[in-house]
Protein backbone atom coordinates (compact mmCIF):
# COMPACT_ATOMS: atom_id res chain seq x y z
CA UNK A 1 226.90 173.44 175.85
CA UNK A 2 224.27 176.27 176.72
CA UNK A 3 222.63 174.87 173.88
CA UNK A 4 221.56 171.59 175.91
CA UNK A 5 221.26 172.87 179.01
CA UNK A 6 218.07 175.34 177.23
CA UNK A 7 216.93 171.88 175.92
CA UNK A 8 216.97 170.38 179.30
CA UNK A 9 215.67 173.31 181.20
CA UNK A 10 212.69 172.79 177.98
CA UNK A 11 212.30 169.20 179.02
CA UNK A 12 211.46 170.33 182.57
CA UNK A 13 209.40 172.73 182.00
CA UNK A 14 207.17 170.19 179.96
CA UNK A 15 206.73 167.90 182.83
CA UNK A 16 204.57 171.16 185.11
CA UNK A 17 202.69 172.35 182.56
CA UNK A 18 199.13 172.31 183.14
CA UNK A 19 196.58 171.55 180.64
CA UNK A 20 193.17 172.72 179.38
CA UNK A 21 191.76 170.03 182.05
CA UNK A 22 193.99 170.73 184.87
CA UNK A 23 193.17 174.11 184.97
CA UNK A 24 189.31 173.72 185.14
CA UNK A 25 189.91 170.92 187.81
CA UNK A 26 191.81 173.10 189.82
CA UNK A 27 188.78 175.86 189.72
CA UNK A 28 186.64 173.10 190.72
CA UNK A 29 188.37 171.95 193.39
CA UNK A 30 188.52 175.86 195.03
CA UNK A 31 184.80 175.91 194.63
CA UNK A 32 184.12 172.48 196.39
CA UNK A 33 186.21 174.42 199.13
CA UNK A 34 184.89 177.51 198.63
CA UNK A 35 188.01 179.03 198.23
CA UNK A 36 187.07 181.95 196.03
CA UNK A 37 189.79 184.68 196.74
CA UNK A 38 192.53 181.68 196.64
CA UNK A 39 191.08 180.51 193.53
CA UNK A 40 190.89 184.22 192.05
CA UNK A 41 194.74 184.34 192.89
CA UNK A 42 195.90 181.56 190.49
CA UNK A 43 193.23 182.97 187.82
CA UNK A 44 195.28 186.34 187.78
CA UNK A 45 198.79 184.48 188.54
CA UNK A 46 198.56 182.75 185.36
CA UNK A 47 196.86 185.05 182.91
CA UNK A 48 199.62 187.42 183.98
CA UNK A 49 202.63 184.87 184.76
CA UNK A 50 203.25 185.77 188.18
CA UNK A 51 204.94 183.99 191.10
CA UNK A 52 203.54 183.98 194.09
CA UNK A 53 205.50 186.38 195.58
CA UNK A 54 204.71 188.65 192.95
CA UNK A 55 200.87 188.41 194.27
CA UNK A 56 201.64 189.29 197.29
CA UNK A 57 203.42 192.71 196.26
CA UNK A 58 200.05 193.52 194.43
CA UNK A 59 197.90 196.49 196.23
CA UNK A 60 194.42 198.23 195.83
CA UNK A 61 196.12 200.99 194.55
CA UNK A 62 197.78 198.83 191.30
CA UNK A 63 194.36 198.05 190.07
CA UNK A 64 193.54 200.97 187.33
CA UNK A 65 189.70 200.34 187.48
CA UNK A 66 188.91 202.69 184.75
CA UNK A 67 191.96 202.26 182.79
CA UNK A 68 191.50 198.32 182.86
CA UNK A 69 194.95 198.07 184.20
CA UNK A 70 197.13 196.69 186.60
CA UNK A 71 200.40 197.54 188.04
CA UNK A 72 202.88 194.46 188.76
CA UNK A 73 205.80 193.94 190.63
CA UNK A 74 207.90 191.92 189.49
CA UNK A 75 211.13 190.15 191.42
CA UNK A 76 214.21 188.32 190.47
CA UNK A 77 215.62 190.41 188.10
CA UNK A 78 211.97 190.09 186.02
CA UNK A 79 210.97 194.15 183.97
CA UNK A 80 208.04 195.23 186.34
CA UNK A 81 205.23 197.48 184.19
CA UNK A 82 201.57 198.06 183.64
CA UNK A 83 199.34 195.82 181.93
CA UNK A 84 195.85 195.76 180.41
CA UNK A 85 193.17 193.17 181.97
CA UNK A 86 191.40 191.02 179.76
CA UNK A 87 187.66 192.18 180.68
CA UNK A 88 186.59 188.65 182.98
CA UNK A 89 190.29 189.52 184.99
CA UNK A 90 188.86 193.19 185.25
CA UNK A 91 185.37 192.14 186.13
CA UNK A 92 186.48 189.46 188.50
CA UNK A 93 188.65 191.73 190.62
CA UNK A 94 185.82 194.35 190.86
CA UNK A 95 183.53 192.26 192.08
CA UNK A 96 185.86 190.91 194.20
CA UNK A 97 186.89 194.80 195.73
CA UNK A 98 182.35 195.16 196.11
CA UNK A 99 182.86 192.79 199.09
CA UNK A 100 185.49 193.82 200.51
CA UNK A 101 185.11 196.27 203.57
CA UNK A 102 188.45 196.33 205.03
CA UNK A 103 191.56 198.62 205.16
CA UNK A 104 194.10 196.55 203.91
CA UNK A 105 195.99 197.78 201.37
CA UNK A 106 196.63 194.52 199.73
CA UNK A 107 194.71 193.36 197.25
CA UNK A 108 194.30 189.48 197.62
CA UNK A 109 193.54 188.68 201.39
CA UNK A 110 192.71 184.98 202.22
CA UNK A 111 189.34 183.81 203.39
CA UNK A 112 190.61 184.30 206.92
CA UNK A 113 191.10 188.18 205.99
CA UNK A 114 195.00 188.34 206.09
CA UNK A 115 197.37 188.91 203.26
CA UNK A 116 198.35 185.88 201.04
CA UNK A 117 202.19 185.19 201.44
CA UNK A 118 204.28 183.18 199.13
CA UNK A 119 204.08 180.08 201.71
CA UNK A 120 200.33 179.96 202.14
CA UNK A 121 199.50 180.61 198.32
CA UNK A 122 202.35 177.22 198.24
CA UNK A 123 200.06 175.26 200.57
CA UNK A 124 196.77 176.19 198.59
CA UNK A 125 198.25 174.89 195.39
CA UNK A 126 199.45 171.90 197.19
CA UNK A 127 195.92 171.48 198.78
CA UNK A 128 193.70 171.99 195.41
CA UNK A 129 196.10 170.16 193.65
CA UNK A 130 196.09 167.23 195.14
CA UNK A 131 191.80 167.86 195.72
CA UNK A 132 191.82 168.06 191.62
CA UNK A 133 194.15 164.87 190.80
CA UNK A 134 196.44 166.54 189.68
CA UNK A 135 200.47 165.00 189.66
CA UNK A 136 202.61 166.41 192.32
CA UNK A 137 205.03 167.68 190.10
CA UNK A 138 202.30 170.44 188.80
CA UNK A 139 201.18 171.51 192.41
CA UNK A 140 203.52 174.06 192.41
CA UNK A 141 202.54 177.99 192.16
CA UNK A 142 205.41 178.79 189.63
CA UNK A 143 203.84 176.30 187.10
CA UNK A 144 200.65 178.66 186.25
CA UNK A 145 203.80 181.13 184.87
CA UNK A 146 205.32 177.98 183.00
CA UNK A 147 201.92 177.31 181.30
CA UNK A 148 200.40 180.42 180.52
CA UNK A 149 203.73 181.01 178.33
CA UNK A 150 203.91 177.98 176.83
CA UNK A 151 199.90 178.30 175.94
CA UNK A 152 200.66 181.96 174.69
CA UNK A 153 203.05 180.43 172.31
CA UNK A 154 201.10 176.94 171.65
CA UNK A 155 198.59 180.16 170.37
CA UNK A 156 200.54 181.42 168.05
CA UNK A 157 201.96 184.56 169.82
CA UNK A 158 205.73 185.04 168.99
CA UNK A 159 208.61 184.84 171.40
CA UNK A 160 209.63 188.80 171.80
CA UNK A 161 205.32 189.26 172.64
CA UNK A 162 206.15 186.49 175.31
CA UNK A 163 208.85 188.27 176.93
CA UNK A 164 207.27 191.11 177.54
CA UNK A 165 204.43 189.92 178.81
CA UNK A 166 206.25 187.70 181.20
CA UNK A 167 208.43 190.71 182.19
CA UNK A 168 211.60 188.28 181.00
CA UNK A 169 214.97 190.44 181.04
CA UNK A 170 216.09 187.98 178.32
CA UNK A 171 214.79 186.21 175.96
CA UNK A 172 216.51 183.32 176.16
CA UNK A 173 214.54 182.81 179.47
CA UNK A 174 211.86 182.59 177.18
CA UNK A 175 212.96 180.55 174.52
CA UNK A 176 212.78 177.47 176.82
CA UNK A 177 209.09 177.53 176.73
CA UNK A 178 209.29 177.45 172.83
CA UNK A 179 210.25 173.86 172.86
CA UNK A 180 208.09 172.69 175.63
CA UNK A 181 205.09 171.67 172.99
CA UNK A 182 202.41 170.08 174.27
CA UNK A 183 202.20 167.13 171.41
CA UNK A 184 199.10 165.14 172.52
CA UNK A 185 198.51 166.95 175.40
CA UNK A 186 198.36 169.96 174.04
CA UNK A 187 195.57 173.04 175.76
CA UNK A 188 193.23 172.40 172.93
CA UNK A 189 190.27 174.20 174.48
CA UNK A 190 192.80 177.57 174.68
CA UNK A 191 194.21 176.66 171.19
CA UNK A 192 190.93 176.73 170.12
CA UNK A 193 189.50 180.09 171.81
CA UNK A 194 192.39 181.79 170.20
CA UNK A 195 192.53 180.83 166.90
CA UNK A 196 188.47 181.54 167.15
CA UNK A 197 189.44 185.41 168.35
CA UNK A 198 191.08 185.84 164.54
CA UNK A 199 194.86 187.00 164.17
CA UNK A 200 197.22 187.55 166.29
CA UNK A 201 195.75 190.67 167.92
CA UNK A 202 192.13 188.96 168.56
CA UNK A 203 194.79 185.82 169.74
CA UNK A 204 196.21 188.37 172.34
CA UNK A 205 192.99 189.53 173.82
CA UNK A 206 192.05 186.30 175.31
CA UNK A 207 195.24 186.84 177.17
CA UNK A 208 194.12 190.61 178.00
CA UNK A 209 197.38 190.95 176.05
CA UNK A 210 199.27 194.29 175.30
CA UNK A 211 198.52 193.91 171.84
């Protein structure tokens, strides 16, 4: 019985993944709107499978500069740790802290200068989503976790790499994404940038994976 409920929970998770093409629509459509710290958000949300509660927790202070790494937070029974940044994640966020000349301790504010909560970083998605074409069933936040699994695997990394990186407390959580496959829709244009990276280690760094 547990057995089909993973295969349903797989089948789900299938329908909100976002593709190769989604994703670049969806940076797009934050440019056209010039929402650059919203659109910075999702680009660290889904290299490092957050929710968007879990970018809200993030501070100033959890951004290792020098180190290249980043502290994170994570909720619902999720393994919190630190994590290296692949070097565009590390370069984006320092450029990013350059023009910033407040006091908040948070480290994404919106372009009205206030801290991004889990409601308003809903309404972006919902916004730019619908601004990029993309289906309503994939202009949800917790879908850039859901895909940036499912690419990690589509990529060749293996399920225990996965979990960690995720911050899954068990790895049947993660197993779900294993049979959400792409087929003809796969993220070729990732598939492709890993595989060009060699092994499983170069594979990893395009992730700014703990590898």
């Amino acid at each position: 019985m547990l057995r089909d409920r993973r295969f349903i929970g797989s089948k789900a998770v299938h329908r909100v993944i976002l593709i190769f093409q989604d994703l670049e629509a969806l940076t797009q459509s934050a440019s056209i709107r010039t929402g650059v710290n919203e659109m910075m958000t999702r680009f660290v949300a889904y290299r490092h499978g957050l929710r968007a509660s879990e970018i809200g927790l993030l501070q100033r202070a959890d951004v290792e500069v020098k180190q290249g790494r980043v502290s994170i937070h994570r909720l619902k029974g999720s393994i919190s740790g630190v994590y290296p940044m692949q070097p565009d994640v590390l370069k984006t966020i320092r450029s990013y802290l350059r023009t910033r000349d407040d006091e908040s301790p948070s480290l994404f504010l919106s372009h009205r200068n206030v801290p991004m909560g889990r409601f308003m970083l809903w309404e972006l998605m919902q916004q730019y989503g619908e601004t990029a074409g993309i289906p309503e069933e994939k202009r949800k936040f917790h879908c850039l976790k859901h895909s940036i699994a499912t690419h990690l695997l589509d990529a060749g990394a293996d399920l225990a790499f996965v979990k960690d990186w995720l911050g899954h407390a068990n790895i049947q959580n993660t197993t779900i994404y294993a049979r959400a496959h792409y087929g003809n829709t796969r993220c070729t244009g990732t598939h492709d940038l890993c595989e060009s990276s060699g092994g499983v280690k170069g594979r990893a760094r395009l992730f700014g994976a703990p590898l």
